[in-house]
C-alpha atoms as a PDB file:
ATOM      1  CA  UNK A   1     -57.089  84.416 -76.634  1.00  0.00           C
ATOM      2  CA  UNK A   2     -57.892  83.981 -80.326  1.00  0.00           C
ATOM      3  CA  UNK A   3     -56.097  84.927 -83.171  1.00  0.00           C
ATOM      4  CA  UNK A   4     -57.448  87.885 -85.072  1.00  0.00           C
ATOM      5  CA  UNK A   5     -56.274  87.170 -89.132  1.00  0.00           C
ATOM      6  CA  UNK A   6     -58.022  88.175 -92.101  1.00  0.00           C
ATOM      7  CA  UNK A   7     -60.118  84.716 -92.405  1.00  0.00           C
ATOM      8  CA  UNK A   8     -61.274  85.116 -89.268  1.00  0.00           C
ATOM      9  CA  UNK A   9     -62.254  88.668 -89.619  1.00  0.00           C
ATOM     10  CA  UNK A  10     -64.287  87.904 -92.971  1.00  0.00           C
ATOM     11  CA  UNK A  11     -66.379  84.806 -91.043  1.00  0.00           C
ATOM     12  CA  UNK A  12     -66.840  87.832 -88.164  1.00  0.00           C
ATOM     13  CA  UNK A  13     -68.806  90.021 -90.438  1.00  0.00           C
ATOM     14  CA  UNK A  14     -70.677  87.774 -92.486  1.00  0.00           C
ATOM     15  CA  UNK A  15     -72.361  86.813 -89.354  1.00  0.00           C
ATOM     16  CA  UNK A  16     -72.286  90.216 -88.153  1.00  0.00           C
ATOM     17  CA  UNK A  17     -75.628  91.530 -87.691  1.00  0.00           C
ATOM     18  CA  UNK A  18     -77.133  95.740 -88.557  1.00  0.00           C
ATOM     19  CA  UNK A  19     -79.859  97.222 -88.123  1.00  0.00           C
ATOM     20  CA  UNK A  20     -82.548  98.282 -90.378  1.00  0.00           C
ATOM     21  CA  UNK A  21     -81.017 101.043 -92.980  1.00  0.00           C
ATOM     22  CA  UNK A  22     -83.511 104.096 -93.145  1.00  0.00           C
ATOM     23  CA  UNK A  23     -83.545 107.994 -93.775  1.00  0.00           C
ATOM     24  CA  UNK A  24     -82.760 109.445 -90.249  1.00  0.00           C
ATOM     25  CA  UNK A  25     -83.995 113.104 -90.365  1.00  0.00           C
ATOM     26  CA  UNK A  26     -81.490 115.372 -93.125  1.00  0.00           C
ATOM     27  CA  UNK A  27     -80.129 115.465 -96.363  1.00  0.00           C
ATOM     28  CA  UNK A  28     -77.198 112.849 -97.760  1.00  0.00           C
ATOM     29  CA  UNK A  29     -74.215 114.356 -96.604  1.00  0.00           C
ATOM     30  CA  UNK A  30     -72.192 115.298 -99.534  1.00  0.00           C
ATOM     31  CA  UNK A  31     -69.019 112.696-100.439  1.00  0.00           C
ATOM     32  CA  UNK A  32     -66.227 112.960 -97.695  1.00  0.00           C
ATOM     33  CA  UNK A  33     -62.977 114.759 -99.557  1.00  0.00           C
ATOM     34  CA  UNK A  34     -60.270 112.623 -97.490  1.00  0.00           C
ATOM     35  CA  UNK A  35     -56.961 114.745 -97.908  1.00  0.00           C
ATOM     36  CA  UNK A  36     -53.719 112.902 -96.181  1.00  0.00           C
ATOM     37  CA  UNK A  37     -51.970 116.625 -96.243  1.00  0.00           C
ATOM     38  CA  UNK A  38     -54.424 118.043 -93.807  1.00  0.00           C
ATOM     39  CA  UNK A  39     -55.771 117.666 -90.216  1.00  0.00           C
ATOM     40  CA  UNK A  40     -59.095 116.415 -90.122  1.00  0.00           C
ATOM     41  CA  UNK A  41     -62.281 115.672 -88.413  1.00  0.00           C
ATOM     42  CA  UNK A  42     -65.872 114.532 -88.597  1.00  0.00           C
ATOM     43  CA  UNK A  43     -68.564 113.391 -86.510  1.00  0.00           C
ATOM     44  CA  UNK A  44     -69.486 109.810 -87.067  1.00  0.00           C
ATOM     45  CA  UNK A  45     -72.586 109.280 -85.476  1.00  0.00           C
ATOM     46  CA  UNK A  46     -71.567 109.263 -81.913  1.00  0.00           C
ATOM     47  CA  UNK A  47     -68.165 108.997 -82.629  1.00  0.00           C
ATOM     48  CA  UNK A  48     -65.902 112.427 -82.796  1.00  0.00           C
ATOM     49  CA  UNK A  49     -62.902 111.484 -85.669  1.00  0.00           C
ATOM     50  CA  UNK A  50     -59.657 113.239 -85.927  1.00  0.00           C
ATOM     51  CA  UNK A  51     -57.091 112.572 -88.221  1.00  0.00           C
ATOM     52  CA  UNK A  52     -53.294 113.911 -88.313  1.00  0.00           C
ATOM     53  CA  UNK A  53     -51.319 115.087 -91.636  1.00  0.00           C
ATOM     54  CA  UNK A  54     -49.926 112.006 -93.147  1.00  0.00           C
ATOM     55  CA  UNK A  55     -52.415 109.618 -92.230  1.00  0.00           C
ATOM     56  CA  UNK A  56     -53.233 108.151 -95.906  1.00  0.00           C
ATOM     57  CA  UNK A  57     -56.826 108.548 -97.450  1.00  0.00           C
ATOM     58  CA  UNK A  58     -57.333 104.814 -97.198  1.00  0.00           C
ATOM     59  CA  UNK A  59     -56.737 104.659 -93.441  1.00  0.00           C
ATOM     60  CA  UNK A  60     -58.946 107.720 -92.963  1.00  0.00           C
ATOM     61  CA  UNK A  61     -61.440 105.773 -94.938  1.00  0.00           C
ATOM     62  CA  UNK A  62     -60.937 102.603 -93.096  1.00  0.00           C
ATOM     63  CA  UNK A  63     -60.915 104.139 -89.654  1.00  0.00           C
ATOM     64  CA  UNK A  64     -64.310 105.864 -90.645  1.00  0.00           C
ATOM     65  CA  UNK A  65     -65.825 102.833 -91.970  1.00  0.00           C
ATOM     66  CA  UNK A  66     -64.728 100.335 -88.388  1.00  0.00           C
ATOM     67  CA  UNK A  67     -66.138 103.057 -86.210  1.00  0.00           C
ATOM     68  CA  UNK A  68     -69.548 103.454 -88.210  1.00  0.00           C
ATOM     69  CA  UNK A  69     -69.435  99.692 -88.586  1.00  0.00           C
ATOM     70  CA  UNK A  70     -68.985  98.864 -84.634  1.00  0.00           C
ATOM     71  CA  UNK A  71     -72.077 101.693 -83.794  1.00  0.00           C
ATOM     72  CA  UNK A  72     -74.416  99.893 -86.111  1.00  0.00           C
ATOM     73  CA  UNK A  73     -73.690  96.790 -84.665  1.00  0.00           C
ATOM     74  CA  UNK A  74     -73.508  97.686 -80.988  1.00  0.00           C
ATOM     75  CA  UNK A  75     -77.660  99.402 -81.622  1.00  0.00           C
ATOM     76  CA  UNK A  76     -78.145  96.153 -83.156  1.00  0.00           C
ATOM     77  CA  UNK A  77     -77.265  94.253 -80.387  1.00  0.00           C
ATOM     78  CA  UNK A  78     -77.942  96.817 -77.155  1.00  0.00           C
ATOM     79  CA  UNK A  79     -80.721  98.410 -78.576  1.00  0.00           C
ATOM     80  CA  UNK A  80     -81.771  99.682 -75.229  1.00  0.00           C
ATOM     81  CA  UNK A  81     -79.640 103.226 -74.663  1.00  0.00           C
ATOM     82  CA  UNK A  82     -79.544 103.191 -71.202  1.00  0.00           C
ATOM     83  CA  UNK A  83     -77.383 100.025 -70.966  1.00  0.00           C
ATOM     84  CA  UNK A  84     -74.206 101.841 -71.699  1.00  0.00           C
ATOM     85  CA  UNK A  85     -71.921  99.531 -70.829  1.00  0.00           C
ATOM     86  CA  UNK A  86     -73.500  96.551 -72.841  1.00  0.00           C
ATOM     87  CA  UNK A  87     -73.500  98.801 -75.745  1.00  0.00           C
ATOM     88  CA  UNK A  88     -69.614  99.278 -75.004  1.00  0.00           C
ATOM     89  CA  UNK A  89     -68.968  95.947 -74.793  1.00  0.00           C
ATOM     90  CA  UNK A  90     -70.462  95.104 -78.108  1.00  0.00           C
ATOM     91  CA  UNK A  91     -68.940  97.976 -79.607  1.00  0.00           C
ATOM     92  CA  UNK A  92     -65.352  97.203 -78.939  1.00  0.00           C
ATOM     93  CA  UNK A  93     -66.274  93.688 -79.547  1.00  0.00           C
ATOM     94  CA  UNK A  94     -66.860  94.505 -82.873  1.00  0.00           C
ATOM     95  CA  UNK A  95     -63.327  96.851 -83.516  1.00  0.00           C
ATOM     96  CA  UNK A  96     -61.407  93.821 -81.696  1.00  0.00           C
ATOM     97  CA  UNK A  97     -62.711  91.284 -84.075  1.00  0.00           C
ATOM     98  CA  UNK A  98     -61.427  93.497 -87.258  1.00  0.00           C
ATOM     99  CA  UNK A  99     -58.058  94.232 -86.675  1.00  0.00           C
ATOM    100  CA  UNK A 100     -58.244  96.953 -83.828  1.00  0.00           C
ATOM    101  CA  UNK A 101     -55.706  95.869 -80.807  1.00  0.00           C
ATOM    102  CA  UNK A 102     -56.617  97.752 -77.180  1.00  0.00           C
ATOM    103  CA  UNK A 103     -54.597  98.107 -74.603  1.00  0.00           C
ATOM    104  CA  UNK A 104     -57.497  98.755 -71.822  1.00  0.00           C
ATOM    105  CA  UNK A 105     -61.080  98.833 -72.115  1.00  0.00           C
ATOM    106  CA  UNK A 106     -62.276  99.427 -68.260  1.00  0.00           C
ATOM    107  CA  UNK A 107     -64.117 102.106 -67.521  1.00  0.00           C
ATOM    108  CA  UNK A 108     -62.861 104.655 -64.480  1.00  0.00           C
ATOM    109  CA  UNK A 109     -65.136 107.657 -62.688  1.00  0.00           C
ATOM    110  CA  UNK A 110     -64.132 110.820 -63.623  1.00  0.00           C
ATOM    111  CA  UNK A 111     -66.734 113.108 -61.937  1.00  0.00           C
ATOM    112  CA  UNK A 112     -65.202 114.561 -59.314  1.00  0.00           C
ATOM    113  CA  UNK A 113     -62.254 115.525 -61.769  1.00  0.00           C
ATOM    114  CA  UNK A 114     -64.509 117.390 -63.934  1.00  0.00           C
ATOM    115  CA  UNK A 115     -66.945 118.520 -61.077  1.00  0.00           C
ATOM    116  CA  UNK A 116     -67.466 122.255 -62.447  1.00  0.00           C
ATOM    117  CA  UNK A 117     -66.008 121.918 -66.038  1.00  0.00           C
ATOM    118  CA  UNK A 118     -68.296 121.642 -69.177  1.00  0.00           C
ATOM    119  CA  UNK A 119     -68.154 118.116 -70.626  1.00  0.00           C
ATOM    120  CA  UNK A 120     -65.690 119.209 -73.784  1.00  0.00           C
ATOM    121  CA  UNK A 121     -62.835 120.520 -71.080  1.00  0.00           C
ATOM    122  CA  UNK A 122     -62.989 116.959 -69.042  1.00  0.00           C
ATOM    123  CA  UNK A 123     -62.036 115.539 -72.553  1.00  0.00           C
ATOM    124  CA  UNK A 124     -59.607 117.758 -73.057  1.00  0.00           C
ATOM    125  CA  UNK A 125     -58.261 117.450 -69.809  1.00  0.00           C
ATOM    126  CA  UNK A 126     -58.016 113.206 -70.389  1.00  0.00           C
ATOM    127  CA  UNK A 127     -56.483 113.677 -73.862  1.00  0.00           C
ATOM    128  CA  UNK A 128     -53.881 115.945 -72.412  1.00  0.00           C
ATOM    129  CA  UNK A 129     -52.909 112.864 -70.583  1.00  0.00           C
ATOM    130  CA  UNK A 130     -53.037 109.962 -73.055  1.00  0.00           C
ATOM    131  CA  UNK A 131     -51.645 112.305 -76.006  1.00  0.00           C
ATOM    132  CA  UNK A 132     -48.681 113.939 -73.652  1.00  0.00           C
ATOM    133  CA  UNK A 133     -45.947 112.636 -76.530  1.00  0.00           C
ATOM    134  CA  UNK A 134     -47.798 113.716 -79.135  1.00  0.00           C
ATOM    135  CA  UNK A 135     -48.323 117.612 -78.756  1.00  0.00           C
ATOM    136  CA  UNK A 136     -49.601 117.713 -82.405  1.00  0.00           C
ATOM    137  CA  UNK A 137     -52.499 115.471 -81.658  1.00  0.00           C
ATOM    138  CA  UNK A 138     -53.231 116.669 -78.879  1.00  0.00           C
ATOM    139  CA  UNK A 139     -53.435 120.746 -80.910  1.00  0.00           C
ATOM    140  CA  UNK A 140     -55.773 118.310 -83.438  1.00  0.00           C
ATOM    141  CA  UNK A 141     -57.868 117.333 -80.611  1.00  0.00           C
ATOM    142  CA  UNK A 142     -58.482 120.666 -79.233  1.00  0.00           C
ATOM    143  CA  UNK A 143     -58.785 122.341 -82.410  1.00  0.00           C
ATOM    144  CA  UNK A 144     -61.973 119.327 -83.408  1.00  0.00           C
ATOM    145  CA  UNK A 145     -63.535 120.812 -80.476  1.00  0.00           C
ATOM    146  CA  UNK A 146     -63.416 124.466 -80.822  1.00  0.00           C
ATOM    147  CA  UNK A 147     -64.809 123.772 -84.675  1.00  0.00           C
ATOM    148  CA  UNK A 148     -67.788 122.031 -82.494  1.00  0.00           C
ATOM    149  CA  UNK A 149     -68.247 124.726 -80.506  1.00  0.00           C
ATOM    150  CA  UNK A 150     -68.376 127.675 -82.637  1.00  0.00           C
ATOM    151  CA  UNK A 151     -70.374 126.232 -85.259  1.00  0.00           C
ATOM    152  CA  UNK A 152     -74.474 127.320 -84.425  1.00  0.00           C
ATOM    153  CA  UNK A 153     -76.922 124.904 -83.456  1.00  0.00           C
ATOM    154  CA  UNK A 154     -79.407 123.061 -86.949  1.00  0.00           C
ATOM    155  CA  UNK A 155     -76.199 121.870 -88.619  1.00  0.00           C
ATOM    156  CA  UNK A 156     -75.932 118.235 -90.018  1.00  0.00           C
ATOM    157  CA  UNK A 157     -73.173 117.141 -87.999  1.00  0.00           C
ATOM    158  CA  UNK A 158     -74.927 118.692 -84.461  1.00  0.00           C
ATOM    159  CA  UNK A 159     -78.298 116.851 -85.367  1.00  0.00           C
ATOM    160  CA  UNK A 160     -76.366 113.620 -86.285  1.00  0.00           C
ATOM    161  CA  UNK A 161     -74.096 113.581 -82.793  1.00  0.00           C
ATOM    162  CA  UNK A 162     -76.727 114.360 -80.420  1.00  0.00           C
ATOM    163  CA  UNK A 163     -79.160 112.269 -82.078  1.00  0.00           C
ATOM    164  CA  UNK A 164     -76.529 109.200 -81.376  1.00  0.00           C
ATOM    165  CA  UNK A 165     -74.880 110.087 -78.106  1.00  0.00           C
ATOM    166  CA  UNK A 166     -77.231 110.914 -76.060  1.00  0.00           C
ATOM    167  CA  UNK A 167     -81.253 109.684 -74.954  1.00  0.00           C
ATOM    168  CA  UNK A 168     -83.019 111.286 -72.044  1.00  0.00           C
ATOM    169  CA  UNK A 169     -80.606 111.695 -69.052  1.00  0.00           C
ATOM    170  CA  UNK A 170     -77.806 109.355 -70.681  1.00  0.00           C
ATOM    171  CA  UNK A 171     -75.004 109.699 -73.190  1.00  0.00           C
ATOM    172  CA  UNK A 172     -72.010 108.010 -74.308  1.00  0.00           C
ATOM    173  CA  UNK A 173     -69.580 109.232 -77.090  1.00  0.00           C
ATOM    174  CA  UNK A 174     -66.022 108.624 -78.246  1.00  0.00           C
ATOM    175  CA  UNK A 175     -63.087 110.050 -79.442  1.00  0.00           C
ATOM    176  CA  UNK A 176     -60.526 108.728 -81.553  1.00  0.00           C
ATOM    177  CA  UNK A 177     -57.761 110.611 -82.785  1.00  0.00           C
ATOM    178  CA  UNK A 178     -55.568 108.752 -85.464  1.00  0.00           C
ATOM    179  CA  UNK A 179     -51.708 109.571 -86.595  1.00  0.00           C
ATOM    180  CA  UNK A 180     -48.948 108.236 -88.567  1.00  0.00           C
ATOM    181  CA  UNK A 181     -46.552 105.564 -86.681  1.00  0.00           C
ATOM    182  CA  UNK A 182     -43.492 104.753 -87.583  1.00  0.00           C
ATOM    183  CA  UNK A 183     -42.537 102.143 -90.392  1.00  0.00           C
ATOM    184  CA  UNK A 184     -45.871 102.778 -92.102  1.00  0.00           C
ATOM    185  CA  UNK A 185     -48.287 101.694 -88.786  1.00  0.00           C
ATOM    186  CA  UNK A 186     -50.697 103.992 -87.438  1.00  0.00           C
ATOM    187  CA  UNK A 187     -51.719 104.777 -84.102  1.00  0.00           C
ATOM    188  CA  UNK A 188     -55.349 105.045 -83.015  1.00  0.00           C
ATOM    189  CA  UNK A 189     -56.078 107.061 -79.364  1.00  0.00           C
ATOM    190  CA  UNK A 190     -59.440 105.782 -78.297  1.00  0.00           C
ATOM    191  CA  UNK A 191     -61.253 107.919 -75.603  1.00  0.00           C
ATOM    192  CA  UNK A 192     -65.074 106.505 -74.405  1.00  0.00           C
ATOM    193  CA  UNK A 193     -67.024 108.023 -72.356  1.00  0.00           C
ATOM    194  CA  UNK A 194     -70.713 107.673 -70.504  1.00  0.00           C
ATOM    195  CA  UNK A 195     -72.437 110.355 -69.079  1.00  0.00           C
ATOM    196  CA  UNK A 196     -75.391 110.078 -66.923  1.00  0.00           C
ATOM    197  CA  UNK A 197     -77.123 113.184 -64.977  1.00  0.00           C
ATOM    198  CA  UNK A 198     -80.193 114.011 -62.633  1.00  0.00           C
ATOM    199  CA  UNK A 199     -81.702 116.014 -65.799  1.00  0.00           C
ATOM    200  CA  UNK A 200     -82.584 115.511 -69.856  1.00  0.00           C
ATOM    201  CA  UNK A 201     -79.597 116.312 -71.552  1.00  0.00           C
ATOM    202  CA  UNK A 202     -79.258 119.394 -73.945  1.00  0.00           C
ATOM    203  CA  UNK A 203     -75.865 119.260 -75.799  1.00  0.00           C
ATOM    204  CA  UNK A 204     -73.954 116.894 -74.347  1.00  0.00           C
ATOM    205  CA  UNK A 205     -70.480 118.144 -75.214  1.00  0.00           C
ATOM    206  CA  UNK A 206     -71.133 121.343 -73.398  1.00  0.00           C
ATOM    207  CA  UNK A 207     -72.748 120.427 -70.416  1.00  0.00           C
ATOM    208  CA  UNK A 208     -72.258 121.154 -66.931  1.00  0.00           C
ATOM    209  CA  UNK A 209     -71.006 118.890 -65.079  1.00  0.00           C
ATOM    210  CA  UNK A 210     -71.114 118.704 -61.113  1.00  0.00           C
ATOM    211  CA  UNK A 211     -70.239 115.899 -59.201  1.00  0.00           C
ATOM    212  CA  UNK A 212     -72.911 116.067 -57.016  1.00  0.00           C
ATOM    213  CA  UNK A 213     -75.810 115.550 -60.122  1.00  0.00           C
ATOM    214  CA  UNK A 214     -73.451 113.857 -63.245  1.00  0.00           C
ATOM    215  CA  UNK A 215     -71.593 110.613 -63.168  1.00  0.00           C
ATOM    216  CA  UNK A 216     -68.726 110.718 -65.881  1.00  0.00           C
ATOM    217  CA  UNK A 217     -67.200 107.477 -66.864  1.00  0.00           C
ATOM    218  CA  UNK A 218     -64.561 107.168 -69.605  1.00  0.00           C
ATOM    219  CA  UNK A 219     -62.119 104.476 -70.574  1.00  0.00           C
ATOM    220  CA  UNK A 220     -58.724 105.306 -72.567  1.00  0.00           C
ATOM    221  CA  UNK A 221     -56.003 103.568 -74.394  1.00  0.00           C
ATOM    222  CA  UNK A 222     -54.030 103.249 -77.163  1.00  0.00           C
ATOM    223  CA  UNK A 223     -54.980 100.909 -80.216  1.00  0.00           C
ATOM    224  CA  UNK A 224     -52.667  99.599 -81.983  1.00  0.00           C
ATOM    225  CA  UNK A 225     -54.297  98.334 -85.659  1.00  0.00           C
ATOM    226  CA  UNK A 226     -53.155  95.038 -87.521  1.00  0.00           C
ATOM    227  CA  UNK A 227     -52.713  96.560 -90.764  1.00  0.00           C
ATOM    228  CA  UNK A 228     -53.252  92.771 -92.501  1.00  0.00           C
ATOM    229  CA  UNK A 229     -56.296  92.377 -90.887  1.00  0.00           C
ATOM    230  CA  UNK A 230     -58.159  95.320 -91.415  1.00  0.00           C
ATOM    231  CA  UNK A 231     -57.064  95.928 -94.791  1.00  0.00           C
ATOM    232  CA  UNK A 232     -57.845  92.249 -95.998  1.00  0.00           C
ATOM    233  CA  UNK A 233     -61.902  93.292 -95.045  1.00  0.00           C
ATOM    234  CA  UNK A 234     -61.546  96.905 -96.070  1.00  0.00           C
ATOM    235  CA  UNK A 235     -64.013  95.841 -98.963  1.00  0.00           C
ATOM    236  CA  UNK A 236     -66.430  93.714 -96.681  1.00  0.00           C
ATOM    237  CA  UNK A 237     -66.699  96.660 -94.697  1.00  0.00           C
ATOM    238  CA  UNK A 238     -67.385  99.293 -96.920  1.00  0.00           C
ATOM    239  CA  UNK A 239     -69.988  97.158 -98.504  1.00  0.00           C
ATOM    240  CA  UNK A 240     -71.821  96.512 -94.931  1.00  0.00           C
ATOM    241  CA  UNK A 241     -72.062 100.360 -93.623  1.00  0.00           C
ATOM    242  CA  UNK A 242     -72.610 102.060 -97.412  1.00  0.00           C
ATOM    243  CA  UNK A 243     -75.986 102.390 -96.905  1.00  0.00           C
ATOM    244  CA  UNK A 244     -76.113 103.465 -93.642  1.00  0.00           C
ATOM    245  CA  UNK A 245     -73.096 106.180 -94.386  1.00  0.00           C
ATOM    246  CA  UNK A 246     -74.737 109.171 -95.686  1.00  0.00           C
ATOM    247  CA  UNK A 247     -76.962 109.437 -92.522  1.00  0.00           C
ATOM    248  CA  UNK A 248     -74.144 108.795 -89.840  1.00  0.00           C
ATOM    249  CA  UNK A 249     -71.269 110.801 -91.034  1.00  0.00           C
ATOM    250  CA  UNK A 250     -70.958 114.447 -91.584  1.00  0.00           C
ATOM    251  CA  UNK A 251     -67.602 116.453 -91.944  1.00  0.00           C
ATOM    252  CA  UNK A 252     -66.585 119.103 -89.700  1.00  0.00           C
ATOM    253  CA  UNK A 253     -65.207 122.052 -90.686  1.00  0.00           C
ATOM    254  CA  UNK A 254     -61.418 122.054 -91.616  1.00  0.00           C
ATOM    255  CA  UNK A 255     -58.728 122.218 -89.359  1.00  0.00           C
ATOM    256  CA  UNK A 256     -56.211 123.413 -91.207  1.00  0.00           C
END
């Protein structure tokens, strides 16, 4: 296994390839006000974000910037959406290779678990089990996707997430839901998840699923992050996704 350290992470991303930056159909979102005394989420392209009070506004910045970093290098690389699993693979390849530490990256069915339930209550229904310690994450968690849900259709962050999760009868998105560990680490949960049906998707987080028509796939597991790591590229980083940022992330409303 090789050593992730801060030299290794800088040689990583100067070879690390994006695509083309161009205006993707609405306005700049407006600068992200990052505020460690509040619970908060936003849609980075397909990714959903949640962050715990206490997390500090350089982590939430930090976590932002990885997850926009290892999308834009996963379409890079697996350009073709249907190949969900390639695009997974690249994707975490990318997190691994900057500091991000996970525990389990195999992906398990989950259809006949959900079989009846719209896609947002099968996540809910995994994150109750991989945030069980952590009832305050898990209250973050829900309370990200009730925001989604009661906000109406034509907003920035609903035209950003479906136009990144999902293409025809395919869709992958992910979860990751970030707290404050103790002696100054902090905890990542990661939650991915593909979603392929008999039918052209509408909004994916709402859909229907039923066993007999959907296949749901999702991985899990807890990242730990090596603070040293990620920090020592925290500039590389920012510099590689800042033109790409106003068209991939959008805030959601606050949680409180």
């Amino acid at each position: 296994m090789v050593t992730i350290t801060p030299g290794t992470a800088r040689q990583f991303l100067h070879a690390l390839e994006l695509p083309p930056s161009t205006a993707r159909g609405f306005e700049a979102a407006p600068l992200i006000d990052f505020n460690e005394q509040k619970n908060q989420a936003m849609v980075v392209a397909s990714d959903i974000v949640s962050f715990v009070k206490g997390v500090s506004v350089e982590r939430r910045q930090d976590i932002t910037n990885a997850c926009l970093l290892a999308q834009l290098a996963a379409n890079k690389k697996v350009p073709d959406r249907s190949r969900i699993i390639e695009w997974y693979n690249a994707y975490f390849e990318v997190l691994e290779n900057i500091g991000w530490v996970m525990q389990d990256k195999g992906f398990a069915s989950y259809e006949e678990r959900a079989d009846g339930l719209e896609a947002h209550e099968a996540i809910l229904k995994v994150a109750a089990t991989i945030l069980a310690p952590s009832p305050t994450a898990l209250m973050v968690i829900t309370s990200t996707l009730e925001a989604m849900k009661s906000i109406e259709a034509g907003k920035p962050w609903i035209t950003l997430f479906d136009r990144e999760s999902k293409y025809a009868n395919v869709a992958r998105f992910q979860i990751a839901l970030v707290e404050q560990g103790d002696a100054d680490q902090f905890l990542v949960s990661l939650m991915a998840f593909s979603l392929e049906t008999q039918s052209t998707l509408t909004q994916v987080l709402f859909f229907k699923i039923r066993s007999d028509s959907v296949k749901l796939k999702h991985c899990t597991g807890k990242v730990t992050i090596n603070d040293a790591v990620l920090s020592g590229v925290r500039a590389q980083i920012k510099t590689k996704v800042a033109a790409y940022a106003s068209n991939f992330i959008a805030s959601l409303p606050d949680l409180g």
